[in-house]
PDB file of N, CA and C in Angstrom:
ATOM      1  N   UNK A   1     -18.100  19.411   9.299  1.00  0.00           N
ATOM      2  CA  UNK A   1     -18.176  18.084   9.887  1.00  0.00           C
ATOM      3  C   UNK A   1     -19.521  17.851  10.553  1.00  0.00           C
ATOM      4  N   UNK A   2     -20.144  18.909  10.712  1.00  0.00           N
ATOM      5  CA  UNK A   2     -21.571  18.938  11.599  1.00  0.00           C
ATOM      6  C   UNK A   2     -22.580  18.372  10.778  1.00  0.00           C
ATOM      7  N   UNK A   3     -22.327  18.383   9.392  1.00  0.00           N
ATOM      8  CA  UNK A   3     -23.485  17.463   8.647  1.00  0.00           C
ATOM      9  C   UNK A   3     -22.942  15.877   7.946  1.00  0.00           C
ATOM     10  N   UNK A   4     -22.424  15.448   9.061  1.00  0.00           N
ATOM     11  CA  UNK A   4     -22.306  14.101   8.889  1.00  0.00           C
ATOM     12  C   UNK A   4     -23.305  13.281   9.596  1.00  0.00           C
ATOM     13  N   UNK A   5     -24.417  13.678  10.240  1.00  0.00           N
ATOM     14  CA  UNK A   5     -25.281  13.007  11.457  1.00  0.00           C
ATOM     15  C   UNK A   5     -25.389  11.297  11.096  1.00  0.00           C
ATOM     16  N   UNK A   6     -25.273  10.984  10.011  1.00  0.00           N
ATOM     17  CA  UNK A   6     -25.494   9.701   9.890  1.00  0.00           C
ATOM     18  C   UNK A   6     -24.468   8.721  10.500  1.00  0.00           C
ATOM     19  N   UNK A   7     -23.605   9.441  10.729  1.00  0.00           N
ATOM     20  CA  UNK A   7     -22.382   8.156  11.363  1.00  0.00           C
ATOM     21  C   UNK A   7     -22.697   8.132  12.981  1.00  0.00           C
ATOM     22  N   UNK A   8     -22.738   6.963  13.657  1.00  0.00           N
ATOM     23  CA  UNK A   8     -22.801   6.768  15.095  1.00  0.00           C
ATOM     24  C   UNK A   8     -21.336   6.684  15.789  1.00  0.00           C
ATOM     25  N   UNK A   9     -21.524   6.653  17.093  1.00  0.00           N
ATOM     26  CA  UNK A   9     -20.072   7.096  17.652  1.00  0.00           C
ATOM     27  C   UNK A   9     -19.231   5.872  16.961  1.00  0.00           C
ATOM     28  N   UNK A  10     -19.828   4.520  16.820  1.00  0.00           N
ATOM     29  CA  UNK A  10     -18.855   3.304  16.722  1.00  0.00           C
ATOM     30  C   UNK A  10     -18.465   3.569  15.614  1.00  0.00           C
ATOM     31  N   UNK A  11     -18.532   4.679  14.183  1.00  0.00           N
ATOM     32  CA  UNK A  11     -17.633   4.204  13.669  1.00  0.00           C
ATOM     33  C   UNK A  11     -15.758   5.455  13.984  1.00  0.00           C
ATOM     34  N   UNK A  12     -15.252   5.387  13.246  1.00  0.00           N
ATOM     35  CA  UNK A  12     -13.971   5.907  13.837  1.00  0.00           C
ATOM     36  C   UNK A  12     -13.904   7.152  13.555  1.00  0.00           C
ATOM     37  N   UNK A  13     -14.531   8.232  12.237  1.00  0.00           N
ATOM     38  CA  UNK A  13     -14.429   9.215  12.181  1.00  0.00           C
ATOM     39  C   UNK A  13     -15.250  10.155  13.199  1.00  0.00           C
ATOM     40  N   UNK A  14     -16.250   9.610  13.835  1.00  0.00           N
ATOM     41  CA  UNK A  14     -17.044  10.823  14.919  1.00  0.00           C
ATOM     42  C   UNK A  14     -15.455  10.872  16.262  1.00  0.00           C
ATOM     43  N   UNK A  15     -15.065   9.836  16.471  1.00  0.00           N
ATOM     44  CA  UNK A  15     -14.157   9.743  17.432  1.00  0.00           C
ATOM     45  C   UNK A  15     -12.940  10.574  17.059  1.00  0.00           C
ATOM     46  N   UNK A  16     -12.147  10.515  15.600  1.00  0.00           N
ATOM     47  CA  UNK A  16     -11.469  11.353  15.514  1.00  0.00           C
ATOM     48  C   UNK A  16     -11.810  12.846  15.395  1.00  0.00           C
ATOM     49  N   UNK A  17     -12.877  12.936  14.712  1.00  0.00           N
ATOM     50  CA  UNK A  17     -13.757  14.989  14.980  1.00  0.00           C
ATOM     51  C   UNK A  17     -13.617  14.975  16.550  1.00  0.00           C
ATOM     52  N   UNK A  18     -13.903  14.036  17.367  1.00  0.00           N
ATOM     53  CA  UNK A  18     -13.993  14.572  19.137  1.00  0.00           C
ATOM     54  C   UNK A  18     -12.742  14.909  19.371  1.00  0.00           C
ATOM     55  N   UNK A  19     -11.163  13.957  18.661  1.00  0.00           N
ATOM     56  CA  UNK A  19     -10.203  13.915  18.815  1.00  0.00           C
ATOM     57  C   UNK A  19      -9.643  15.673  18.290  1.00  0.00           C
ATOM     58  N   UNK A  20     -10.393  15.871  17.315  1.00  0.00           N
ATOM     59  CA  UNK A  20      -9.676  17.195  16.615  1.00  0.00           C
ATOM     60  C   UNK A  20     -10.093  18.315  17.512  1.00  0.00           C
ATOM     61  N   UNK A  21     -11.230  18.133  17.722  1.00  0.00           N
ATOM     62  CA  UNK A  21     -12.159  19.215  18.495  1.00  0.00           C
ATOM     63  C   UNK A  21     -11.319  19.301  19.856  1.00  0.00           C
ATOM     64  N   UNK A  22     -11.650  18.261  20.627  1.00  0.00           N
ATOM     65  CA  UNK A  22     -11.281  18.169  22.305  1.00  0.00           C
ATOM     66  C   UNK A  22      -9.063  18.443  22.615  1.00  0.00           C
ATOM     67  N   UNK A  23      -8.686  17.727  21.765  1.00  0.00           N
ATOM     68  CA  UNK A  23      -7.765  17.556  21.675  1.00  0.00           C
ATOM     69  C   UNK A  23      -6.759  17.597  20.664  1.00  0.00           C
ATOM     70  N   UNK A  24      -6.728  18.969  19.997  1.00  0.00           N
ATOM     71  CA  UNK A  24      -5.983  19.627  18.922  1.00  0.00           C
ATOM     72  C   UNK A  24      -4.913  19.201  18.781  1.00  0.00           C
ATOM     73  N   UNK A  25      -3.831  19.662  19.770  1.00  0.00           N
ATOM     74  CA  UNK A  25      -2.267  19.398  19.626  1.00  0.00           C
ATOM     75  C   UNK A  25      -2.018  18.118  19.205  1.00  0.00           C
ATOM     76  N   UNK A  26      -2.724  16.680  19.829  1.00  0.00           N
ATOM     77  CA  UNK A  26      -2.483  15.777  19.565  1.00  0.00           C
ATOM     78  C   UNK A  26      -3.160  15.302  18.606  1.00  0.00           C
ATOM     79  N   UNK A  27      -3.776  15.569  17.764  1.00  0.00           N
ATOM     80  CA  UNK A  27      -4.622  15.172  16.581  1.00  0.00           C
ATOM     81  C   UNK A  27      -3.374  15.882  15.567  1.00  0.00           C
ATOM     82  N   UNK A  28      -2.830  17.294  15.693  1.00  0.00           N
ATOM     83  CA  UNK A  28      -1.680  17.818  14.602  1.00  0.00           C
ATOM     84  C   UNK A  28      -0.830  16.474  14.760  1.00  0.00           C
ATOM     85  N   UNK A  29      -0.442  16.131  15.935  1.00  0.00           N
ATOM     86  CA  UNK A  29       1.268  15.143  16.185  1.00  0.00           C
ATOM     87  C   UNK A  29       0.578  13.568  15.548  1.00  0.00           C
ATOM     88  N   UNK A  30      -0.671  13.358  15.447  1.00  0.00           N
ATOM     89  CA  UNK A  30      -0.590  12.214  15.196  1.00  0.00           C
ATOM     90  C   UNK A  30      -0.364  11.942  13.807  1.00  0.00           C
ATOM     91  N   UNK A  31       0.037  10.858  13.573  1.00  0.00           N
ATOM     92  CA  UNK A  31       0.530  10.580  11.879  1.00  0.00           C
ATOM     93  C   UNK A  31      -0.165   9.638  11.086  1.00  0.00           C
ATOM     94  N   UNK A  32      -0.820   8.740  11.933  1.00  0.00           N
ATOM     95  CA  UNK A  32      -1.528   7.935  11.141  1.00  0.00           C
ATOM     96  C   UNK A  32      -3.362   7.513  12.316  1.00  0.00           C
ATOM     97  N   UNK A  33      -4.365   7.480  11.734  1.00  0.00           N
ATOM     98  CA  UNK A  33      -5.585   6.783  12.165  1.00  0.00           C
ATOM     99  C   UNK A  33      -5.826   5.745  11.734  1.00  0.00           C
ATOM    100  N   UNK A  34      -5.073   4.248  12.553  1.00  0.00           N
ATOM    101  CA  UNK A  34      -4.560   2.909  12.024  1.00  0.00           C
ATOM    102  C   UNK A  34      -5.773   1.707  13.371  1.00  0.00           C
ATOM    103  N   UNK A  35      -6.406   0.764  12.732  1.00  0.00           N
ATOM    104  CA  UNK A  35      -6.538   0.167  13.704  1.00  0.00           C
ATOM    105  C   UNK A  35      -5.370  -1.203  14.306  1.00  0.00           C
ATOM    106  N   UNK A  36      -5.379  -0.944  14.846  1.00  0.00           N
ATOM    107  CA  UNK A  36      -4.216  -1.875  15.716  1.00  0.00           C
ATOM    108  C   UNK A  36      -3.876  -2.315  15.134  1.00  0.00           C
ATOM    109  N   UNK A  37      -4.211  -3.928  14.297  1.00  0.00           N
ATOM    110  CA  UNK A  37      -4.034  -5.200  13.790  1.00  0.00           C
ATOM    111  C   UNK A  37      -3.373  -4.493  12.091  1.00  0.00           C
ATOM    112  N   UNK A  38      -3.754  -3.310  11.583  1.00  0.00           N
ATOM    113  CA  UNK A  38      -3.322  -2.666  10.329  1.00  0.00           C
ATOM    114  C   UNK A  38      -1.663  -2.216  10.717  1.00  0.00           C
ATOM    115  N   UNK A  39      -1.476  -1.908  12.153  1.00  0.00           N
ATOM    116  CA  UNK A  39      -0.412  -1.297  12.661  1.00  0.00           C
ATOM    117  C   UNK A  39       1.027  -2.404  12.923  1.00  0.00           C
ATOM    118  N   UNK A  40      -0.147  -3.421  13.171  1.00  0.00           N
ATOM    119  CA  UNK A  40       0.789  -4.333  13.562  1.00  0.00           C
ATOM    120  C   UNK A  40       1.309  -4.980  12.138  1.00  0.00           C
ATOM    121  N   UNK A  41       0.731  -5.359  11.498  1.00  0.00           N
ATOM    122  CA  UNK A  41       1.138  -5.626   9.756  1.00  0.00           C
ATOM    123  C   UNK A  41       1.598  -5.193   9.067  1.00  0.00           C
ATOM    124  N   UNK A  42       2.009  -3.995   9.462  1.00  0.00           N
ATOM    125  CA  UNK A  42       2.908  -2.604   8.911  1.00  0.00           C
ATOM    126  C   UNK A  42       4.247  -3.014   9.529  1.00  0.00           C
ATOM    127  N   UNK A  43       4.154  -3.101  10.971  1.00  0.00           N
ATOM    128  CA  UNK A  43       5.242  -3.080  11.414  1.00  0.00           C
ATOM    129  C   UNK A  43       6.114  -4.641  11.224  1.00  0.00           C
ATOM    130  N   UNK A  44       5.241  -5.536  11.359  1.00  0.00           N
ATOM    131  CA  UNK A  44       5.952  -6.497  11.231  1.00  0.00           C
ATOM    132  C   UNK A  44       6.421  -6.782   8.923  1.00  0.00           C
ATOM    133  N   UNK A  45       5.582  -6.684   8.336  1.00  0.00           N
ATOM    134  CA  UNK A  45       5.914  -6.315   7.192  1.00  0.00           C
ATOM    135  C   UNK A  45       6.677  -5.241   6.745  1.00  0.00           C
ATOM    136  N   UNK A  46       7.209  -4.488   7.733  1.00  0.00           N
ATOM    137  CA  UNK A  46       8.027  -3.375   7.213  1.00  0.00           C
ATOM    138  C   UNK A  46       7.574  -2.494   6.278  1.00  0.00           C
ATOM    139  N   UNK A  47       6.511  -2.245   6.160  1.00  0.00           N
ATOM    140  CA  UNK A  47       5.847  -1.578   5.046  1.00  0.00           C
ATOM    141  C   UNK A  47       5.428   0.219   5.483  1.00  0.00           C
ATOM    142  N   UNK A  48       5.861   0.825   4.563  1.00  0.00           N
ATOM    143  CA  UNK A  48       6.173   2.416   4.682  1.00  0.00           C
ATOM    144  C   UNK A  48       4.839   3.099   4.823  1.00  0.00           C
ATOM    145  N   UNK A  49       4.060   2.232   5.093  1.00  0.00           N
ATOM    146  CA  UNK A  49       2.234   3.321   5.409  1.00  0.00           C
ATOM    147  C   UNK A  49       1.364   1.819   5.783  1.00  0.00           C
ATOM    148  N   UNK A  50       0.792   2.110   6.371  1.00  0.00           N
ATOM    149  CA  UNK A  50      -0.359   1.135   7.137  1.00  0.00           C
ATOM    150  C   UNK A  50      -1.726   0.893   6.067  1.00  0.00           C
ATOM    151  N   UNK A  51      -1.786  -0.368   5.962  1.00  0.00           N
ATOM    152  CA  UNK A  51      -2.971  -1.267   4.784  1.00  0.00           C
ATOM    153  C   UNK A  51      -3.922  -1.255   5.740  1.00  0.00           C
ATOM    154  N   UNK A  52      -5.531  -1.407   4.902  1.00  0.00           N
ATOM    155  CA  UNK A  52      -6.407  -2.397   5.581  1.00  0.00           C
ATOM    156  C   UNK A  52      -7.165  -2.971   4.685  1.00  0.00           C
ATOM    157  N   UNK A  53      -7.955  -3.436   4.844  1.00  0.00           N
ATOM    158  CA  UNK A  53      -9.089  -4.444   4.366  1.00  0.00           C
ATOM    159  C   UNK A  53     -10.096  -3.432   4.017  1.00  0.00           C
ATOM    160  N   UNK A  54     -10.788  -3.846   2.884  1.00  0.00           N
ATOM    161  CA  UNK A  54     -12.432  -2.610   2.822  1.00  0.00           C
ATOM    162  C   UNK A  54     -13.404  -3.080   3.814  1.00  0.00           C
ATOM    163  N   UNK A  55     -13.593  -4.187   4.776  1.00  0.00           N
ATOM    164  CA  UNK A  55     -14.106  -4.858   5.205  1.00  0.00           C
ATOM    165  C   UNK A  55     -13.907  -3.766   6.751  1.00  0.00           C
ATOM    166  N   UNK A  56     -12.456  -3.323   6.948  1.00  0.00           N
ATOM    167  CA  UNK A  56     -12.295  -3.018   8.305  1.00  0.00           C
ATOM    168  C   UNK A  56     -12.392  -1.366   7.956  1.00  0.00           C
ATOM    169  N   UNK A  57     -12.228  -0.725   6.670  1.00  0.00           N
ATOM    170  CA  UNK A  57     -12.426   0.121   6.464  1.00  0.00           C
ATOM    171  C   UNK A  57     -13.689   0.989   6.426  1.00  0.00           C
ATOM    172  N   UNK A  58     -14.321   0.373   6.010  1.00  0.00           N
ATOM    173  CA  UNK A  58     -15.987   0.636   6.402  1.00  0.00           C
ATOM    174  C   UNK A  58     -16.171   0.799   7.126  1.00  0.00           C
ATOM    175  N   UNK A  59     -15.708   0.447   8.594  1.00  0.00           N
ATOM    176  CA  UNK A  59     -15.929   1.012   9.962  1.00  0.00           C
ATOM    177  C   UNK A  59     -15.584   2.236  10.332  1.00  0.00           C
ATOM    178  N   UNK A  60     -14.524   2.754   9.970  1.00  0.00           N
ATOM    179  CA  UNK A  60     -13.965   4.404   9.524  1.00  0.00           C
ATOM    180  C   UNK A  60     -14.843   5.057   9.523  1.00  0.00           C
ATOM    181  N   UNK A  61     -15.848   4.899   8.422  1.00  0.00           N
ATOM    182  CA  UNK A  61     -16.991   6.433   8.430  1.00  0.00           C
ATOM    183  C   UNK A  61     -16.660   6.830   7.232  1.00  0.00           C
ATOM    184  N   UNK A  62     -15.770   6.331   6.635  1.00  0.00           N
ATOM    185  CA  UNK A  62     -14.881   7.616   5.353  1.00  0.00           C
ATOM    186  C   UNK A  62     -14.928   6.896   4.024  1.00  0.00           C
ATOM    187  N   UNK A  63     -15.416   5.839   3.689  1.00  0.00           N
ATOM    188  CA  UNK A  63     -15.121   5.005   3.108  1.00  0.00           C
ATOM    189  C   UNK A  63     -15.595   5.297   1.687  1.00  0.00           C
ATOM    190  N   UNK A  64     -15.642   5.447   0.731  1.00  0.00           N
ATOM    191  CA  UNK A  64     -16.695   5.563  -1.022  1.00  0.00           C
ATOM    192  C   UNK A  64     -16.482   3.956  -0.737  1.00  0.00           C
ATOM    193  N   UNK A  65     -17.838   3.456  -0.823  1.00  0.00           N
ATOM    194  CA  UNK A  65     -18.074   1.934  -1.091  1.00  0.00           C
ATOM    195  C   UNK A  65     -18.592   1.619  -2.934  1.00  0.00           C
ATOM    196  N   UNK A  66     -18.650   2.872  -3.352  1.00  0.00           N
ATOM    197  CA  UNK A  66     -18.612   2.531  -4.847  1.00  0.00           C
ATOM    198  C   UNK A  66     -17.168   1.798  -5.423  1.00  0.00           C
ATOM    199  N   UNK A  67     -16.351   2.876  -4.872  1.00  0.00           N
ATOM    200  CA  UNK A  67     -14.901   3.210  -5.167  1.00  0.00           C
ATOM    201  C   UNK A  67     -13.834   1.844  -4.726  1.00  0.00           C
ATOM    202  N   UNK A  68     -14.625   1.800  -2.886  1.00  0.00           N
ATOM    203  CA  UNK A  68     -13.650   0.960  -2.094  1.00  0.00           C
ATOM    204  C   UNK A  68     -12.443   1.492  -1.971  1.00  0.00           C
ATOM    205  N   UNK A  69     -12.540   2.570  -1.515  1.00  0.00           N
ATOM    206  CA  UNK A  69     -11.201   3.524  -1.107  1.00  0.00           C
ATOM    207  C   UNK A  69     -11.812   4.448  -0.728  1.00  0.00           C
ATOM    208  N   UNK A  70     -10.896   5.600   0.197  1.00  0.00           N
ATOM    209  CA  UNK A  70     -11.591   6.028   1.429  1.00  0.00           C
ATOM    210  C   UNK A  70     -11.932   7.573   0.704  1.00  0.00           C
ATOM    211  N   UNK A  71     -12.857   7.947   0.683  1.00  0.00           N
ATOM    212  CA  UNK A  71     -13.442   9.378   0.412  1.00  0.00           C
ATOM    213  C   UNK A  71     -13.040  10.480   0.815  1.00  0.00           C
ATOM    214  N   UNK A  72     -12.393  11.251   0.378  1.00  0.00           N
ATOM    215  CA  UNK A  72     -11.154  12.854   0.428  1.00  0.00           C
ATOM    216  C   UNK A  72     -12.213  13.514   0.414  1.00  0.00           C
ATOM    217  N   UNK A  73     -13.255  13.650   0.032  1.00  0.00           N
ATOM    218  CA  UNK A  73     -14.657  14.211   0.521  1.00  0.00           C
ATOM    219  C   UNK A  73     -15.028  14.524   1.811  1.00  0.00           C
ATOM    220  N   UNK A  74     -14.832  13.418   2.246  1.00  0.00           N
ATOM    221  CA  UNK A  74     -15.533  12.690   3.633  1.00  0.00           C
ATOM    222  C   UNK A  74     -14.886  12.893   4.694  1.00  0.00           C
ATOM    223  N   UNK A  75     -13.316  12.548   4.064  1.00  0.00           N
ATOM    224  CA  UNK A  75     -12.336  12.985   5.751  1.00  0.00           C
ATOM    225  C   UNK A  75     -11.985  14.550   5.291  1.00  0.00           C
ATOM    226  N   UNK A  76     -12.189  15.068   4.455  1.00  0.00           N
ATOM    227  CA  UNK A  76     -11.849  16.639   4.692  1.00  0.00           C
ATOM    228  C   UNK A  76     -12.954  17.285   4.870  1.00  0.00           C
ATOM    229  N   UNK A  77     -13.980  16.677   5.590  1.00  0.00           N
ATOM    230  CA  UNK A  77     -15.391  17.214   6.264  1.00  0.00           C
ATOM    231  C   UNK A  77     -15.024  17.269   7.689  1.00  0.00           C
ATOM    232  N   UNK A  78     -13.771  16.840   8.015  1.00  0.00           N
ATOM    233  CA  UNK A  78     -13.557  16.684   9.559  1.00  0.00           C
ATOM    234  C   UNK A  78     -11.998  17.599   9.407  1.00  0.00           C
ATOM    235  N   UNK A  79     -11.178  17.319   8.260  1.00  0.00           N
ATOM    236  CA  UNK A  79     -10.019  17.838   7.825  1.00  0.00           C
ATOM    237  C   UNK A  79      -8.983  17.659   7.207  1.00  0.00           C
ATOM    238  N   UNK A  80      -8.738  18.879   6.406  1.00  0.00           N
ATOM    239  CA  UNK A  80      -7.662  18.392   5.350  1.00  0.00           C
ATOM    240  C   UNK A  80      -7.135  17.736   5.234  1.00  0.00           C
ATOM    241  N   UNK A  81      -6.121  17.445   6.268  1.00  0.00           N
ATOM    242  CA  UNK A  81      -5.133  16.746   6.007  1.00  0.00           C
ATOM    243  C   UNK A  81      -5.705  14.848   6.502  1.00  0.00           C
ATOM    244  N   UNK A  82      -6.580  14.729   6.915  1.00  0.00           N
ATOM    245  CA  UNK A  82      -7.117  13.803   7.962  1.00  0.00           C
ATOM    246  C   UNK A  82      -6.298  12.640   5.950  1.00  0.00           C
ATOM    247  N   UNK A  83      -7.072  12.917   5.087  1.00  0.00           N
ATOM    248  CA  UNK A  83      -6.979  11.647   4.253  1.00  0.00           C
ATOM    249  C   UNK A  83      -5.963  11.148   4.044  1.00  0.00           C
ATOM    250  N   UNK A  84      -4.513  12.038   4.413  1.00  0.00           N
ATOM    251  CA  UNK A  84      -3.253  11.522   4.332  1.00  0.00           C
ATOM    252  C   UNK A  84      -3.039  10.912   5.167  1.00  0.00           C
ATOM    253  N   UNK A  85      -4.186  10.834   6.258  1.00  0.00           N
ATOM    254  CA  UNK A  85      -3.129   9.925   7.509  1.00  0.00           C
ATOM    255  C   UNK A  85      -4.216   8.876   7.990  1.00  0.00           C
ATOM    256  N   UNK A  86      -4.752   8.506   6.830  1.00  0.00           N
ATOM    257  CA  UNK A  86      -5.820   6.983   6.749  1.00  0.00           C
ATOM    258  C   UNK A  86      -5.058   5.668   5.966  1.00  0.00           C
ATOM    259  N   UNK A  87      -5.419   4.931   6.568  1.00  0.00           N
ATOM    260  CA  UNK A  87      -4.630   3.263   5.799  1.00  0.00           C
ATOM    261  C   UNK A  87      -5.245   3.423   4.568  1.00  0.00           C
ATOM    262  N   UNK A  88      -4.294   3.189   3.521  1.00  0.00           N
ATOM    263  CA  UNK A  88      -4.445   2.585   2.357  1.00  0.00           C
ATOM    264  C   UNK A  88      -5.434   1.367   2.588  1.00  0.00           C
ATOM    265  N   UNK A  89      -6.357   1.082   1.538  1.00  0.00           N
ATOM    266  CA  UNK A  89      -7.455   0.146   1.470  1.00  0.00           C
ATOM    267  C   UNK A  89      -7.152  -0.587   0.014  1.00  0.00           C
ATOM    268  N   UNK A  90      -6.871  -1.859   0.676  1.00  0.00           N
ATOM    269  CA  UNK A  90      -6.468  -2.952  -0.454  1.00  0.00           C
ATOM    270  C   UNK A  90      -7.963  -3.516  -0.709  1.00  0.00           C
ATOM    271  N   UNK A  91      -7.766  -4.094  -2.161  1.00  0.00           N
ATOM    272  CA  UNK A  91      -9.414  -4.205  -2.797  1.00  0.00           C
ATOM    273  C   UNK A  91      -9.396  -5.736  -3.305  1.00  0.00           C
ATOM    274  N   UNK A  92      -8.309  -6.417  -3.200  1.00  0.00           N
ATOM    275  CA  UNK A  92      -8.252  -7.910  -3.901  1.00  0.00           C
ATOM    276  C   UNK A  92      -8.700  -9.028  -2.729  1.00  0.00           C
ATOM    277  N   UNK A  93      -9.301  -9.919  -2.478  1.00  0.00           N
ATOM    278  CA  UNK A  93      -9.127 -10.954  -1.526  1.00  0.00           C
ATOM    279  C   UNK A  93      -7.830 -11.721  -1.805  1.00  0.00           C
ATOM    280  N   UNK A  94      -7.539 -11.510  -0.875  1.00  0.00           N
ATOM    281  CA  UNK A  94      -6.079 -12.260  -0.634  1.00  0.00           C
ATOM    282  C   UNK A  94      -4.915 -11.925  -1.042  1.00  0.00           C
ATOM    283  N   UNK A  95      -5.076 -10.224  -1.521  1.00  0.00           N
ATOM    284  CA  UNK A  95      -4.069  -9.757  -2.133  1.00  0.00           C
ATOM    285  C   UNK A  95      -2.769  -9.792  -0.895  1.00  0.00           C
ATOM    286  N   UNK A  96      -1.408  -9.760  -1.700  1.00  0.00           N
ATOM    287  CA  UNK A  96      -0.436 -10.137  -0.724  1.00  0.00           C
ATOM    288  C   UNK A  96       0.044  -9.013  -1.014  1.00  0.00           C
ATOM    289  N   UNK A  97       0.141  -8.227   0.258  1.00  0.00           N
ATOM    290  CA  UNK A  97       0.622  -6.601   0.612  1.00  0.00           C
ATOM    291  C   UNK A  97       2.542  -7.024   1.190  1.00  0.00           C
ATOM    292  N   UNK A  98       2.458  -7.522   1.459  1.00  0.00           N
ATOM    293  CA  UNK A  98       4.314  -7.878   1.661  1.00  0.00           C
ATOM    294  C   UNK A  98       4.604  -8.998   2.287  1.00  0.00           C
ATOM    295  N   UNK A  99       5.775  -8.868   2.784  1.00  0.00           N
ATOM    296  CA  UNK A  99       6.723 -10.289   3.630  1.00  0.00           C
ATOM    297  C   UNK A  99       6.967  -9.901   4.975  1.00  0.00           C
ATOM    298  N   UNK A 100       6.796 -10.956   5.908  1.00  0.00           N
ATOM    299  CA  UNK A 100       7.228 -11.043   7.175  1.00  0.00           C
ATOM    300  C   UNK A 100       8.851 -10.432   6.729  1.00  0.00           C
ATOM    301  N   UNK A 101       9.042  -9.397   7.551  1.00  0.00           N
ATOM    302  CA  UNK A 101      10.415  -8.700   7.540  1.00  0.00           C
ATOM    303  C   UNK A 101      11.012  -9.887   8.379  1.00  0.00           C
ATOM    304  N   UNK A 102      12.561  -9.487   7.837  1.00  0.00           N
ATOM    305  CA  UNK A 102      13.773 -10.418   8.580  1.00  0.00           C
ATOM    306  C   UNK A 102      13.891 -10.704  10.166  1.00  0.00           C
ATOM    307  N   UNK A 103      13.543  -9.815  10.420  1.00  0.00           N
ATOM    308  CA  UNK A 103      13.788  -9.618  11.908  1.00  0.00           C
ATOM    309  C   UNK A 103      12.876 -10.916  12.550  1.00  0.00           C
ATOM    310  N   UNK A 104      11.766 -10.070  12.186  1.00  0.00           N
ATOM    311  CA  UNK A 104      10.327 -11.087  12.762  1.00  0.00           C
ATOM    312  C   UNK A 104      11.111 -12.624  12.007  1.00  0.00           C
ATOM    313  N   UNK A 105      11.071 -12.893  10.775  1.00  0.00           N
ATOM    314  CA  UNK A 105      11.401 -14.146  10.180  1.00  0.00           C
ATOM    315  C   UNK A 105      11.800 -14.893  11.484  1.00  0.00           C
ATOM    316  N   UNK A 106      13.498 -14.228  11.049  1.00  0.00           N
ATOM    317  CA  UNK A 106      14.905 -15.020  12.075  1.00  0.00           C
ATOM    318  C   UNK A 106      13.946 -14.926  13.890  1.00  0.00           C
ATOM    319  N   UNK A 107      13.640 -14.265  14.310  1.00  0.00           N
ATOM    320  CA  UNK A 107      12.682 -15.009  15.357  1.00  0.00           C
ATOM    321  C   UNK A 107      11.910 -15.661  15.620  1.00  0.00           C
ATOM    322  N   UNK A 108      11.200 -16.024  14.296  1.00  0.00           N
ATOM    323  CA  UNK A 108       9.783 -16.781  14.602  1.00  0.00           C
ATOM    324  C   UNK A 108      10.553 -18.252  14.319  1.00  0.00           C
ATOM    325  N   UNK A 109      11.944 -18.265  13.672  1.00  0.00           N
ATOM    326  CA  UNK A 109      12.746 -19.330  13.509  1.00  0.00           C
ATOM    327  C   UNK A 109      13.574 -19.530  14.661  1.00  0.00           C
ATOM    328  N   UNK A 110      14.003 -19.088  15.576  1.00  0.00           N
ATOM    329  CA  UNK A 110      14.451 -19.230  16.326  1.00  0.00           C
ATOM    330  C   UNK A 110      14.316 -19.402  17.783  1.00  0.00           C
ATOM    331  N   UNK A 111      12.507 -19.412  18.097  1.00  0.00           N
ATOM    332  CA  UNK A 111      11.640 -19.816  19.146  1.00  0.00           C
ATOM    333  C   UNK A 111      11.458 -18.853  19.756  1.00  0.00           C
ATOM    334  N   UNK A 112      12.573 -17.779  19.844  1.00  0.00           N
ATOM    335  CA  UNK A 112      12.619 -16.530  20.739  1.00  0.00           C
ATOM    336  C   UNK A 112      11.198 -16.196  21.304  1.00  0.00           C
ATOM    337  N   UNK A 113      10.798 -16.037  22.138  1.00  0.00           N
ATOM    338  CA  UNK A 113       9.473 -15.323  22.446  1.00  0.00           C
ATOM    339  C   UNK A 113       9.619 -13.678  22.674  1.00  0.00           C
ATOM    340  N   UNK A 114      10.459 -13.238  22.757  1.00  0.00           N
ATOM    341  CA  UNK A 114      10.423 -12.052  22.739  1.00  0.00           C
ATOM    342  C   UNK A 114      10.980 -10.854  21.278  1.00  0.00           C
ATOM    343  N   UNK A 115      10.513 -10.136  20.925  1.00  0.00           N
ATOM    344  CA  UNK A 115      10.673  -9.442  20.060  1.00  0.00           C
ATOM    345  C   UNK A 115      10.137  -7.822  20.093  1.00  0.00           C
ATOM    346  N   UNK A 116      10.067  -7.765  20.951  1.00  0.00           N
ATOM    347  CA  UNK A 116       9.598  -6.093  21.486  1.00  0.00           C
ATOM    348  C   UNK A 116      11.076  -5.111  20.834  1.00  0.00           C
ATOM    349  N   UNK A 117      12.288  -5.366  21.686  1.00  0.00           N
ATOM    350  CA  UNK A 117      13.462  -4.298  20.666  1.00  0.00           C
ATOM    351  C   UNK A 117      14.433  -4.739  19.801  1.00  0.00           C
ATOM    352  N   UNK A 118      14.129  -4.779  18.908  1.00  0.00           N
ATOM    353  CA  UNK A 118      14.860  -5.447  17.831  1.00  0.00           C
ATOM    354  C   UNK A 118      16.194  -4.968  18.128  1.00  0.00           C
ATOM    355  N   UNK A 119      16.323  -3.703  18.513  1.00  0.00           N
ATOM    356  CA  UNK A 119      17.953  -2.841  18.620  1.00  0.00           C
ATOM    357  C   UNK A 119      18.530  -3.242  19.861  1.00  0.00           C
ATOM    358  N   UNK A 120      17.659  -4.290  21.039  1.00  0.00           N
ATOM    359  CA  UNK A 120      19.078  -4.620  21.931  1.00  0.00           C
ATOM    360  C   UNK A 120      19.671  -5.803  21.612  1.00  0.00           C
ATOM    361  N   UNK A 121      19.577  -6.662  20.424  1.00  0.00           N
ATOM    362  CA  UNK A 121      19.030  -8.330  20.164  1.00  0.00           C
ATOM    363  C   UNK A 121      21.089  -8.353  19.249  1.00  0.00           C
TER     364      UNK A 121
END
């Protein structure tokens, strides 16, 4: 990982090497390296692994911009397993990755402002 010098702290892979380095245990427990707004589109789409944009992906550090999908090269310079637990990178403009799940739906229909636990509702 030491001959990556070209990436600066802003993009996300120097932060996760500090993460692996400084803070082991929790770099094993974590499951996915998602930025927020990818997390939140997952969750509200119900979708079984977290998307992003090549646009937001590029900020990663990890990216093949030939390819436009993220380089198994690149994150197993920091670690193996790191490429399994990167967002999928959608390549179409405007490609439609899923549906507002039911839950969210029937609330956003029903004015509710709250939607934090779906399981006390």
């Amino acid at each position: 990982a030491d001959h990556l010098p070209f990436l600066t702290p802003g993009f996300t892979s120097p932060k996760i090497l500090w993460m692996k380095r400084k803070e082991p245990d929790l770099f094993e427990q974590t499951k996915w390296f998602v930025l927020p707004h990818d997390y939140v589109t997952m969750k509200l789409g119900n979708l079984s692994e977290p998307i992003t944009d090549a646009g937001d992906a590029s900020g990663n550090g990890m990216m093949d911009t030939t390819t436009r999908e993220n380089s198994k090269e690149l994150a197993d310079a920091i670690d193996p397993m790191l490429y399994t637990k990167l967002s999928k990178i959608i390549n179409k403009p405007n490609e439609i990755v899923g549906y507002l799940d039911e839950y969210y739906f029937k609330k956003l229909l029903s004015g509710r402002s709250s939607c934090y636990d779906k399981n006390t509702q």
